[in-house]
C-alpha atoms as a PDB file:
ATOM      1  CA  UNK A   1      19.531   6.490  -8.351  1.00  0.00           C
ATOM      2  CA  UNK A   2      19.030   9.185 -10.913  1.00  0.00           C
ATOM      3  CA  UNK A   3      15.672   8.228 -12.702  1.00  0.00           C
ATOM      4  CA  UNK A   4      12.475   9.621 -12.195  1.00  0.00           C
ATOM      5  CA  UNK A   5      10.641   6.890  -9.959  1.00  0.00           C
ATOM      6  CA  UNK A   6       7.029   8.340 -10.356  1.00  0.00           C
ATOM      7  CA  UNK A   7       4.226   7.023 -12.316  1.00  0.00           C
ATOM      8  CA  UNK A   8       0.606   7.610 -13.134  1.00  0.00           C
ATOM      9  CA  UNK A   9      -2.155   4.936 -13.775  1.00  0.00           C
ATOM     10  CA  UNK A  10      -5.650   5.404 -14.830  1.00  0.00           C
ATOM     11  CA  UNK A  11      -7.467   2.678 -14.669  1.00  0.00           C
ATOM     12  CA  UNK A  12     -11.319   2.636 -16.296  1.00  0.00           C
ATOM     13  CA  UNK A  13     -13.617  -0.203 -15.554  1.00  0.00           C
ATOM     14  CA  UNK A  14     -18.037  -0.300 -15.514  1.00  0.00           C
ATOM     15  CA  UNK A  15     -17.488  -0.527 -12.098  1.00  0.00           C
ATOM     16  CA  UNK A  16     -14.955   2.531 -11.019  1.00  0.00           C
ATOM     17  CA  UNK A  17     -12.939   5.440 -12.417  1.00  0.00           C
ATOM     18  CA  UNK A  18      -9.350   5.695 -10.619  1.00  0.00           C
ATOM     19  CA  UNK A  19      -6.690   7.935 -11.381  1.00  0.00           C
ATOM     20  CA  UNK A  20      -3.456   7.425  -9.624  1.00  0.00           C
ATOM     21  CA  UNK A  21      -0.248   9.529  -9.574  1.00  0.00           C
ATOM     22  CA  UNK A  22       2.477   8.187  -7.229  1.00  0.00           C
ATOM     23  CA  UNK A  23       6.018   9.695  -6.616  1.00  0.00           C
ATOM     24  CA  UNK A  24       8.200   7.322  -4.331  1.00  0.00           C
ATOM     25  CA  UNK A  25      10.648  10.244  -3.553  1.00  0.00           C
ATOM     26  CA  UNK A  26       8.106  12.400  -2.190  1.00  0.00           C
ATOM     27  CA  UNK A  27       7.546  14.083   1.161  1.00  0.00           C
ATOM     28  CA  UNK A  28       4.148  12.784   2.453  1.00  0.00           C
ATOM     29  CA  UNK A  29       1.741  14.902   0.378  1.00  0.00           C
ATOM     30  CA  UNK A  30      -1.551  13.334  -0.540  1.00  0.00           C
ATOM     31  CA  UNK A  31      -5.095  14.160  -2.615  1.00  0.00           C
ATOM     32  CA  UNK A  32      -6.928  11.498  -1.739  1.00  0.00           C
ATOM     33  CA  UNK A  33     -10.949  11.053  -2.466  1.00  0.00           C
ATOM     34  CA  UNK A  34     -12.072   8.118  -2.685  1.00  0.00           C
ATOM     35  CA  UNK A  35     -15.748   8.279  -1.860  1.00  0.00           C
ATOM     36  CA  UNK A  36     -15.329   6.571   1.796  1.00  0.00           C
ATOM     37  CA  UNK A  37     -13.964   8.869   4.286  1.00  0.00           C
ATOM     38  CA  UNK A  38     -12.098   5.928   6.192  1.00  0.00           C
ATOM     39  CA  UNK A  39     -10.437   4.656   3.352  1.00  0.00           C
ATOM     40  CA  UNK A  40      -9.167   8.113   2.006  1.00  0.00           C
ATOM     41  CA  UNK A  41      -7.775   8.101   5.902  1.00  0.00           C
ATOM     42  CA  UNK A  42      -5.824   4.892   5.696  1.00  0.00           C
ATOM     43  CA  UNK A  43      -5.038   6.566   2.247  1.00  0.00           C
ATOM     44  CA  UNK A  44      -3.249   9.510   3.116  1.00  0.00           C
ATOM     45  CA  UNK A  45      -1.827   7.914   6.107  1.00  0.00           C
ATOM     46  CA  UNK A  46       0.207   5.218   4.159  1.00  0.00           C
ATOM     47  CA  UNK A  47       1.389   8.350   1.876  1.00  0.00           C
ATOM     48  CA  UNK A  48       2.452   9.956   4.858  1.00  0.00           C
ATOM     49  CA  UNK A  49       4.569   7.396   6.575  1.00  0.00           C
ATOM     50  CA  UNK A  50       5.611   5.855   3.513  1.00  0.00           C
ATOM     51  CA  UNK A  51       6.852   9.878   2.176  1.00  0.00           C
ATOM     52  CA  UNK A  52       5.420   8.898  -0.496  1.00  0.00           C
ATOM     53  CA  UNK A  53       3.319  11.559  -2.922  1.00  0.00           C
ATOM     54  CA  UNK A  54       0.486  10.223  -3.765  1.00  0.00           C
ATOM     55  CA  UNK A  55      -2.659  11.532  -5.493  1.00  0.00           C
ATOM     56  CA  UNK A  56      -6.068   9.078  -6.091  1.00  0.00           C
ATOM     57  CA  UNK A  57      -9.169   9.941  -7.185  1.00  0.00           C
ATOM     58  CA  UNK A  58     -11.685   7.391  -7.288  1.00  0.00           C
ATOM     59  CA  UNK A  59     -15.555   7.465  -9.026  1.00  0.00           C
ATOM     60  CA  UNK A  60     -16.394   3.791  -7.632  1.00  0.00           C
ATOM     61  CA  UNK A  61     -20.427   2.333  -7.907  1.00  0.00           C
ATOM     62  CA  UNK A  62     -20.555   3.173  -4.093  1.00  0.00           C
ATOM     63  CA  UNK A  63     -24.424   2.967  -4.200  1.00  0.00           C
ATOM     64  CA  UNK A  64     -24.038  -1.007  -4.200  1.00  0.00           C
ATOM     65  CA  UNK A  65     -20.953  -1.222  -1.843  1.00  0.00           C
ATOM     66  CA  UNK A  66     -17.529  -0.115  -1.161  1.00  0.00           C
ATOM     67  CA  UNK A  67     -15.698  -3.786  -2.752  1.00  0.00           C
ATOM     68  CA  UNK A  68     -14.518  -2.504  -6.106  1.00  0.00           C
ATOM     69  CA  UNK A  69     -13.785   0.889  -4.977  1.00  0.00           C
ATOM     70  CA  UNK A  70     -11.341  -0.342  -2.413  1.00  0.00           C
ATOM     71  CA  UNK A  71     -10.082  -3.680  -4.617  1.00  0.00           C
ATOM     72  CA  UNK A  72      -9.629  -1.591  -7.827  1.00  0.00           C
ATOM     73  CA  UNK A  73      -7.998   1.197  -6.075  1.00  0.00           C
ATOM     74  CA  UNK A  74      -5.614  -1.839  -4.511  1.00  0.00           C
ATOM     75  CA  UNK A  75      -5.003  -3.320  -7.959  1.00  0.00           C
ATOM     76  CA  UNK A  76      -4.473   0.474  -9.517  1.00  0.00           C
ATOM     77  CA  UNK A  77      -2.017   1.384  -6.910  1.00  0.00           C
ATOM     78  CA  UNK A  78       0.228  -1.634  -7.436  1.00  0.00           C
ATOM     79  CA  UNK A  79       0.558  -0.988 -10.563  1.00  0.00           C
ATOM     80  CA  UNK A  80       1.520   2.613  -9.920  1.00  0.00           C
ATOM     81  CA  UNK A  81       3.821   0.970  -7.536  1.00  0.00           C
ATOM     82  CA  UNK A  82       5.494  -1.375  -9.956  1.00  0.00           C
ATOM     83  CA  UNK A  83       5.868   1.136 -12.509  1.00  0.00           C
ATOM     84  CA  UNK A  84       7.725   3.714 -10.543  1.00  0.00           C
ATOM     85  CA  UNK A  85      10.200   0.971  -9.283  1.00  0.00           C
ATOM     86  CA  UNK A  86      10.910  -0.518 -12.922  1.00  0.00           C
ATOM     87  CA  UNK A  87      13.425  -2.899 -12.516  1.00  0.00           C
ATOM     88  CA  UNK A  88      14.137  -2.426  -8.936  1.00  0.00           C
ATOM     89  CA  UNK A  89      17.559  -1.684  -9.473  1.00  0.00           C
ATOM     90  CA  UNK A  90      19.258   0.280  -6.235  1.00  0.00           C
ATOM     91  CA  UNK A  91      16.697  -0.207  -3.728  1.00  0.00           C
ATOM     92  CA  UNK A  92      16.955  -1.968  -0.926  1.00  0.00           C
ATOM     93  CA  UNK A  93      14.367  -4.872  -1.478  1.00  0.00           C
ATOM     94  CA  UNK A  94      13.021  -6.125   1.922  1.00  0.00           C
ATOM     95  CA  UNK A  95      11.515  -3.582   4.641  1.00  0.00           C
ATOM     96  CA  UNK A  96       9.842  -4.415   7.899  1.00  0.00           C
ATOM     97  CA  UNK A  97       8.320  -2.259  10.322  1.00  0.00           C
ATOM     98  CA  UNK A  98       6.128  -2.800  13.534  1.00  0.00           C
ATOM     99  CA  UNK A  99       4.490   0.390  14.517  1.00  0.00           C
ATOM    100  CA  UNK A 100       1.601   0.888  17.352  1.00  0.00           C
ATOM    101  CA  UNK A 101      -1.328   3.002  17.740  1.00  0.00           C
ATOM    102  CA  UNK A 102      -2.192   3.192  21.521  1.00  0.00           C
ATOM    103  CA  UNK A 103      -3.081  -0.613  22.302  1.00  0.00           C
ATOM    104  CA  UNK A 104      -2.731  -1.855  18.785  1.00  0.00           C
ATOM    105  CA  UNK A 105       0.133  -3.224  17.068  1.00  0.00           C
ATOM    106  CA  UNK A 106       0.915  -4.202  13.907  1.00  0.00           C
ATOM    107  CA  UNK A 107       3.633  -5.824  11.913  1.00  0.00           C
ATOM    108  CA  UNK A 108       4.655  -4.929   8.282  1.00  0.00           C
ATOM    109  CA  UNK A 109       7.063  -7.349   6.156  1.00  0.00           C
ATOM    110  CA  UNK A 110       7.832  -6.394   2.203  1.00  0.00           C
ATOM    111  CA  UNK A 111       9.802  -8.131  -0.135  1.00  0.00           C
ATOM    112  CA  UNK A 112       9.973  -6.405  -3.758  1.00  0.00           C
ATOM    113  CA  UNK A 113      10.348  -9.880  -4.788  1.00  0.00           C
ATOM    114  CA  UNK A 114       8.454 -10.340  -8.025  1.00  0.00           C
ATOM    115  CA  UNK A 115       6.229 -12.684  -6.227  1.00  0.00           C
ATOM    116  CA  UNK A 116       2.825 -11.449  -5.174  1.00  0.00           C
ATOM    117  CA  UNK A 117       1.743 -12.918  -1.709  1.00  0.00           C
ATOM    118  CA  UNK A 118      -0.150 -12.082   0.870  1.00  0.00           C
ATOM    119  CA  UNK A 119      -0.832 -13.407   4.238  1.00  0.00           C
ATOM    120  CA  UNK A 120      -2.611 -11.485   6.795  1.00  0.00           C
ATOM    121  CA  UNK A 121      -3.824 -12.020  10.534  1.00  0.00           C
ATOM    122  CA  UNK A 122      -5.854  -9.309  11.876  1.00  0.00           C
ATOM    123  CA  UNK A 123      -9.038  -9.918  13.549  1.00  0.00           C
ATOM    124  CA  UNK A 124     -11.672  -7.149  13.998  1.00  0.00           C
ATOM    125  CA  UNK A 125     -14.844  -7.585  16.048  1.00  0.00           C
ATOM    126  CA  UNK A 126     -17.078  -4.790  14.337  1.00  0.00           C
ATOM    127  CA  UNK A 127     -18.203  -4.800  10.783  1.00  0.00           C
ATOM    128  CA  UNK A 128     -17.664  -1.295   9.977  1.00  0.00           C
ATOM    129  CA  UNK A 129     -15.210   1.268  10.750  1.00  0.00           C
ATOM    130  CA  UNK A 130     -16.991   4.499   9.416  1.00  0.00           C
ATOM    131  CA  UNK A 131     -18.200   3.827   5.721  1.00  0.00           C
ATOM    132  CA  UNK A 132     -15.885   1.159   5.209  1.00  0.00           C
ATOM    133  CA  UNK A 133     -16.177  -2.443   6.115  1.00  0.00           C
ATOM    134  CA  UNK A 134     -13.696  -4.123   7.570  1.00  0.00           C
ATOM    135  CA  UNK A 135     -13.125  -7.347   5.281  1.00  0.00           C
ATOM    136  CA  UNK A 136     -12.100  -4.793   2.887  1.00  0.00           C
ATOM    137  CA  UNK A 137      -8.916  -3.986   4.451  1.00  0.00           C
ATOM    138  CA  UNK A 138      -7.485  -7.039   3.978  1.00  0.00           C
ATOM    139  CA  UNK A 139      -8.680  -7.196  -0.238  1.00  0.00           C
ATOM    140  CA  UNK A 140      -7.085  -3.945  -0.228  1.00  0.00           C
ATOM    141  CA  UNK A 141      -3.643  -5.490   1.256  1.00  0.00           C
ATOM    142  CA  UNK A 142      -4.733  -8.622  -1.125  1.00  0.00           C
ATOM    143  CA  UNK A 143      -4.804  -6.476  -4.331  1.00  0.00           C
ATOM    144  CA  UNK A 144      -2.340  -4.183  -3.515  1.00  0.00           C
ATOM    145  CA  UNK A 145       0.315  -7.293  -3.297  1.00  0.00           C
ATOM    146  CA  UNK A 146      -0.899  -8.822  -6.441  1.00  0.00           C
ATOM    147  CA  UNK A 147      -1.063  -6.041  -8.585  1.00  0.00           C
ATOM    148  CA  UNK A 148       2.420  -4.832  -7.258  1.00  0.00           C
ATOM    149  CA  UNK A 149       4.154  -8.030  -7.704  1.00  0.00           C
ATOM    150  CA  UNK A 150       5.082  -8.425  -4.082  1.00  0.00           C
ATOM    151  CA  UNK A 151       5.305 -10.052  -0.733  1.00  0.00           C
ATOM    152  CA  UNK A 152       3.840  -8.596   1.611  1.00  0.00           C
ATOM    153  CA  UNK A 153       3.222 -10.492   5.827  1.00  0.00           C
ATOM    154  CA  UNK A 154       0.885  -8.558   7.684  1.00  0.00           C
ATOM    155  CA  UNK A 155       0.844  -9.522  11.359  1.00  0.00           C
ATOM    156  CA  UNK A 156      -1.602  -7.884  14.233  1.00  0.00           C
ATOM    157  CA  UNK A 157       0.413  -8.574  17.051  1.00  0.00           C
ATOM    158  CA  UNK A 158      -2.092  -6.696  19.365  1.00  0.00           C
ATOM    159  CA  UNK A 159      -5.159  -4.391  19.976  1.00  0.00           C
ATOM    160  CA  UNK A 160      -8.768  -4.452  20.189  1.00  0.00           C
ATOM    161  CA  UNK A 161     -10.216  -1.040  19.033  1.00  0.00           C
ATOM    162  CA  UNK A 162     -10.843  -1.395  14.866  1.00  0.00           C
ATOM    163  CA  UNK A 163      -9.801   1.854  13.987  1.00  0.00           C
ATOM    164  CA  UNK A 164      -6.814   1.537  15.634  1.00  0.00           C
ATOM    165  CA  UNK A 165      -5.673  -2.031  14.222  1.00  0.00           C
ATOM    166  CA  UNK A 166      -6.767  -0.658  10.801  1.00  0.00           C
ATOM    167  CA  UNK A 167      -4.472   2.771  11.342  1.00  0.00           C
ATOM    168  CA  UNK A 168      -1.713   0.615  12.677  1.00  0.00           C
ATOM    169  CA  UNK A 169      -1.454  -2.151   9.553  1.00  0.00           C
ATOM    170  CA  UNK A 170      -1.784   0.942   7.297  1.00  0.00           C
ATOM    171  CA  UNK A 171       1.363   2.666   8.831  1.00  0.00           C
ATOM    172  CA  UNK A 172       3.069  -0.541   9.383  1.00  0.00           C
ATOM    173  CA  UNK A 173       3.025  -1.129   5.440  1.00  0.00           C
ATOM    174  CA  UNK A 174       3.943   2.387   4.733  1.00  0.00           C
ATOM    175  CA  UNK A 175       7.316   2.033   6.880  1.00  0.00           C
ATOM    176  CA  UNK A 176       8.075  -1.063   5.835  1.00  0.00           C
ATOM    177  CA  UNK A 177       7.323   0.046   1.860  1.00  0.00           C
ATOM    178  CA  UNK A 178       9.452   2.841   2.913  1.00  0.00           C
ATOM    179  CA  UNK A 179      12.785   0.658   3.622  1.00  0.00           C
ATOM    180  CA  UNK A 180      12.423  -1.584   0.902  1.00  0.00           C
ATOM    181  CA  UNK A 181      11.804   1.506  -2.116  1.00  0.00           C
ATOM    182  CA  UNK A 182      14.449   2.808  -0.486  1.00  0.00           C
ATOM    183  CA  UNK A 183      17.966   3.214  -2.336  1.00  0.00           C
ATOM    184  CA  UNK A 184      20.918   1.303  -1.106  1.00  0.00           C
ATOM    185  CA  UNK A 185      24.076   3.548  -1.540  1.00  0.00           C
ATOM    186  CA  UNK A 186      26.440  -0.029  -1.192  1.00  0.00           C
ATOM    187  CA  UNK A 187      24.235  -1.392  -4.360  1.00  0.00           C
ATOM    188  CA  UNK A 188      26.030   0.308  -6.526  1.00  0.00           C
ATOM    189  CA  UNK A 189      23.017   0.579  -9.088  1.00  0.00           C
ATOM    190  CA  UNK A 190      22.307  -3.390  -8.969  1.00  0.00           C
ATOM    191  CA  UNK A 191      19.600  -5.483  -8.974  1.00  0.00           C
ATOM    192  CA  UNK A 192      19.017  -6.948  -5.734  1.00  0.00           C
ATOM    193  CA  UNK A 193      18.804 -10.875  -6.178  1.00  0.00           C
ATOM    194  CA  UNK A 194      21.629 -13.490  -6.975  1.00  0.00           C
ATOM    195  CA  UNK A 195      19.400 -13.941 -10.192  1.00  0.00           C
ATOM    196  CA  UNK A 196      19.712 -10.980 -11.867  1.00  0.00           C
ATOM    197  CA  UNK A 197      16.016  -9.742 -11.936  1.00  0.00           C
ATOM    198  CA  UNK A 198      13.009  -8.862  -9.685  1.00  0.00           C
END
């Protein structure tokens, strides 16, 4: 694939400020400030594993909570994502990854299928992890699938410490993002689905 499969999204609402540039062809670089330390972790670790360059600043009305910081900056970044894949021709559509951290593990499935869904099974027994609470990750996962226009299963096949189950789906969707952005030398340039478009 020859074009330029970057993008850039601002997106301005009373609630937050978020600026997003995202270059699928990267190397793992990230800028990421967010306002809540956790989040910017997750952040640069799905950059990261995903090689992904990624750049997001956020100015989010953290002084009532952390929702519409972490939803918008879901909803911004799938649009990034969506962008910089256009019409998804070349790539290699599904990805899966399972990927541990110590006693946690955590299961990744992505299809680039033009269908936004979401289901997600991971428990967590604390209410926080840092600044960030922990029903948030899975709006995060929730707008991030929506906005992107894709499927994503997100499985927590093990673990009991937070951070860790957090760190683990994070990484899991970066590998298996990884595969499916991916471009499939056999493709020949084509659009991956018996109906033509994604």
């Amino acid at each position: 694939m020859t074009t330029s499969r970057q993008a850039t999204v601002h997106r301005v609402t009373s609630e937050t400020d978020i600026a997003i540039a995202l270059n699928l062809d990267g190397t793992g670089k990230a800028r990421i400030e967010t306002g809540i330390g956790f989040f910017d972790h997750m952040l640069t670790a799905l950059a990261k594993h995903g090689l992904f360059d990624l750049d997001i600043t956020v100015k989010g009305d953290l002084h009532i909570d952390g929702h519409h910081t972490v939803e918008d900056t879901g909803i911004a970044l799938g649009q990034a994502m969506r962008q910089a894949l256009g019409d998804k021709r070349g790539v290699r559509r599904f990805g899966s990854a399972l990927v541990p951290l110590d006693e946690a593990l955590c299961e990744a499935v992505v299809d680039l299928s033009g269908r936004p869904f979401l289901t997600f099974n991971a428990t967590f027994d604390r209410d926080r992890i840092g600044e960030l609470d922990t029903e948030l990750v899975e709006e995060f996962f929730r707008a991030f699938a929506m906005s992107a226009l894709l499927t994503l299963h997100l499985n927590q096949r093990a673990g009991k410490n937070c951070h860790h189950i957090a760190e683990a789906a994070f990484k899991a969707l970066a590998r298996a993002l990884r595969m499916a952005v991916e471009p499939d030398p056999r493709a020949l340039g084509a659009i991956p689905s018996t109906k033509g478009v994604l």
